[in-house]
Protein backbone atom coordinates (compact mmCIF):
# COMPACT_ATOMS: atom_id res chain seq x y z
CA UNK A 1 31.49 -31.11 161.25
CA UNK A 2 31.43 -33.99 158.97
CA UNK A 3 32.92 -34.19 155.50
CA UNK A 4 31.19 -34.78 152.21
CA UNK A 5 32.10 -36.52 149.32
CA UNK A 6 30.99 -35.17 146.05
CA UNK A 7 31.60 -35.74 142.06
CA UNK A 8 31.32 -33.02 139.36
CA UNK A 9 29.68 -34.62 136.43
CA UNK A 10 31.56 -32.63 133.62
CA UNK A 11 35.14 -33.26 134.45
CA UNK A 12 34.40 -35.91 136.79
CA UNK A 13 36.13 -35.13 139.88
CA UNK A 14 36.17 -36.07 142.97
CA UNK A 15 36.36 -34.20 146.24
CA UNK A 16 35.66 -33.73 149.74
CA UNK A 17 34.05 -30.71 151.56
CA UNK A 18 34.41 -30.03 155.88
CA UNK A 19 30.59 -28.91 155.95
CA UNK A 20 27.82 -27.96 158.89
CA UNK A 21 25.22 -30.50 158.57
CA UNK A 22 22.73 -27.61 157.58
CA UNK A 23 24.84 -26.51 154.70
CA UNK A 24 25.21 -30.01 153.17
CA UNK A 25 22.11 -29.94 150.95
CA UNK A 26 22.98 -26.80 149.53
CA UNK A 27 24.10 -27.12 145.89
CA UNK A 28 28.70 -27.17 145.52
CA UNK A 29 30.89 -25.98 142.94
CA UNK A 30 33.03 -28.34 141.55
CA UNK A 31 36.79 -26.75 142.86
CA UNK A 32 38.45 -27.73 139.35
CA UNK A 33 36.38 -26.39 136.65
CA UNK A 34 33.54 -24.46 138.59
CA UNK A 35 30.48 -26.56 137.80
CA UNK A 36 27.86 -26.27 139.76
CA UNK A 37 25.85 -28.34 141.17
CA UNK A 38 28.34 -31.13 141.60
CA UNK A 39 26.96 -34.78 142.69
CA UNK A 40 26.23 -35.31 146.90
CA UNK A 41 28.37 -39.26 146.99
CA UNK A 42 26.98 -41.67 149.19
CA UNK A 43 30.21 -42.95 151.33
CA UNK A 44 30.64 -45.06 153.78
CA UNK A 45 32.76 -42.34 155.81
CA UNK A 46 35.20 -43.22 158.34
CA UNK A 47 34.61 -45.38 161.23
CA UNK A 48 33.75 -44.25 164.59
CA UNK A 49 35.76 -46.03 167.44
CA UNK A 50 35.13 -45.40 171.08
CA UNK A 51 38.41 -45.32 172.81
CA UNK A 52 39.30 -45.45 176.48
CA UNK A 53 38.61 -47.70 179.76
CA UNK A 54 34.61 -45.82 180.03
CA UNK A 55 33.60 -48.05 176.72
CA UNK A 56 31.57 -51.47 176.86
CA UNK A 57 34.05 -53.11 174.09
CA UNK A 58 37.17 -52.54 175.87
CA UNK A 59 34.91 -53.76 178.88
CA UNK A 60 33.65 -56.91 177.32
CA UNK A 61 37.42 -57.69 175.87
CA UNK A 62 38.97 -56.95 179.43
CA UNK A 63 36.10 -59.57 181.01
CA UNK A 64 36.97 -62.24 178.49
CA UNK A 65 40.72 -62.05 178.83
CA UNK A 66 40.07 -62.55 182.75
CA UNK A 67 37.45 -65.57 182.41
CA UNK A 68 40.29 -67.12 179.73
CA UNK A 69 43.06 -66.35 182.65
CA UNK A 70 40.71 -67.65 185.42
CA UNK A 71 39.98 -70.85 183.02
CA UNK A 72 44.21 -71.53 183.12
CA UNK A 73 44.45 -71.24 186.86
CA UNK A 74 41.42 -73.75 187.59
CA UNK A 75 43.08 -76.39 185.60
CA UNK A 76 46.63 -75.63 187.00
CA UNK A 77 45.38 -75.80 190.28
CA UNK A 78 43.39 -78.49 190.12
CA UNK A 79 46.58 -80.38 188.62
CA UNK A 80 48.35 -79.75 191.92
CA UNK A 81 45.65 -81.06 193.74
CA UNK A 82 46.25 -84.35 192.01
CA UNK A 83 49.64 -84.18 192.66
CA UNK A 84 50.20 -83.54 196.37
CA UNK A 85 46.57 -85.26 197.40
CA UNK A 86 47.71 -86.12 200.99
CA UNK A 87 49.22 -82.96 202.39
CA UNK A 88 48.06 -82.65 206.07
CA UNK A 89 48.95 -79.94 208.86
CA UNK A 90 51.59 -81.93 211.21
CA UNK A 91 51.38 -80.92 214.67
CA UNK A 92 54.47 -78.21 215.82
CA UNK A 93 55.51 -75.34 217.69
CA UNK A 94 57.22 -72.66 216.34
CA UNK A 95 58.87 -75.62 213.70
CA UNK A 96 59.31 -77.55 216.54
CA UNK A 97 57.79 -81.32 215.88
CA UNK A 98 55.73 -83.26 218.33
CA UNK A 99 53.66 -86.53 217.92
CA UNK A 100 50.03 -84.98 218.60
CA UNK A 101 48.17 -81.62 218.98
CA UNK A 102 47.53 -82.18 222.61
CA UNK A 103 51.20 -82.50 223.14
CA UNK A 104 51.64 -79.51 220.71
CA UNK A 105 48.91 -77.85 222.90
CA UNK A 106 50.75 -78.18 226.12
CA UNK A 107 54.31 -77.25 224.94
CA UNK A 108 52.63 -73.97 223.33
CA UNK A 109 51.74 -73.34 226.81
CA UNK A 110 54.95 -74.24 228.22
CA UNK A 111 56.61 -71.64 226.27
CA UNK A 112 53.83 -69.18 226.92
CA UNK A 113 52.36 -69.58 223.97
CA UNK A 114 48.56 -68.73 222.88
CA UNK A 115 47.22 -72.55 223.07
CA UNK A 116 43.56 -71.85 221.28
CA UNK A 117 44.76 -72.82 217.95
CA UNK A 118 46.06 -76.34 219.16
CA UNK A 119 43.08 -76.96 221.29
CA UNK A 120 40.48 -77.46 218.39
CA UNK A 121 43.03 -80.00 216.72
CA UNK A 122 43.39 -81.82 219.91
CA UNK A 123 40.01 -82.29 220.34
CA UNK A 124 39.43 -83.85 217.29
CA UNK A 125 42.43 -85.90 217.70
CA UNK A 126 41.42 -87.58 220.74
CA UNK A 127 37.48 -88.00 219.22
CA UNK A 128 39.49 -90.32 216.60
């Protein structure tokens, strides 16, 4: 039920009434000196805020919060591109350094290791 504001004209008071809706055109006795009919107000009333994670607003706020957040870690990362510009994978196994993939490739196997991930690097290395 929404409230009404109202003004007696005699002793000019104000006050609010908890009405129904179908009751609010009916004519009100001023509560102080029992004037009736006092004056219906024209208010702005209270505001009406939508609260909780189901509303577009907190939606909309939530979205632009994670496009600013996204906007930071595209420039941060495309500062460390600019820094380290020349990292490469070197060939290994298991830490283990060697000078090429096929060599990498063949001590993987050695040591019973799966081989398919070296092969693909070797092949490219000897096509260079």
């Amino acid at each position: 039920m929404p409230t009404y504001e109202y003004a007696c004209e005699s002793c000019e008071n104000q006050f609010d009434l908890f009405l129904k809706m179908s009751q609010s055109e009916e004519p009100q006795a001023c509560p102080e000196c029992g004037v009736s009919p006092a004056k219906k107000q024209v208010s702005l009333g209270s505001g009406f805020i939508l609260s909780g994670d189901g509303w577009a607003g907190k939606n909309i706020r939530i979205q632009g919060q994670m496009a600013q957040k996204n906007k930071k870690l595209e420039s941060k990362q495309s500062e460390f591109k600019k820094d380290a510009p020349g990292i490469k994978l070197a060939p290994n196994v298991a830490g283990e350094r060697v000078d090429s993939w096929s060599d990498a490739s063949k001590l993987a196997a050695s040591k019973g290791k799966d081989t398919s991930g070296y092969d693909a690097f070797a092949r490219k290395e000897l096509k260079s």
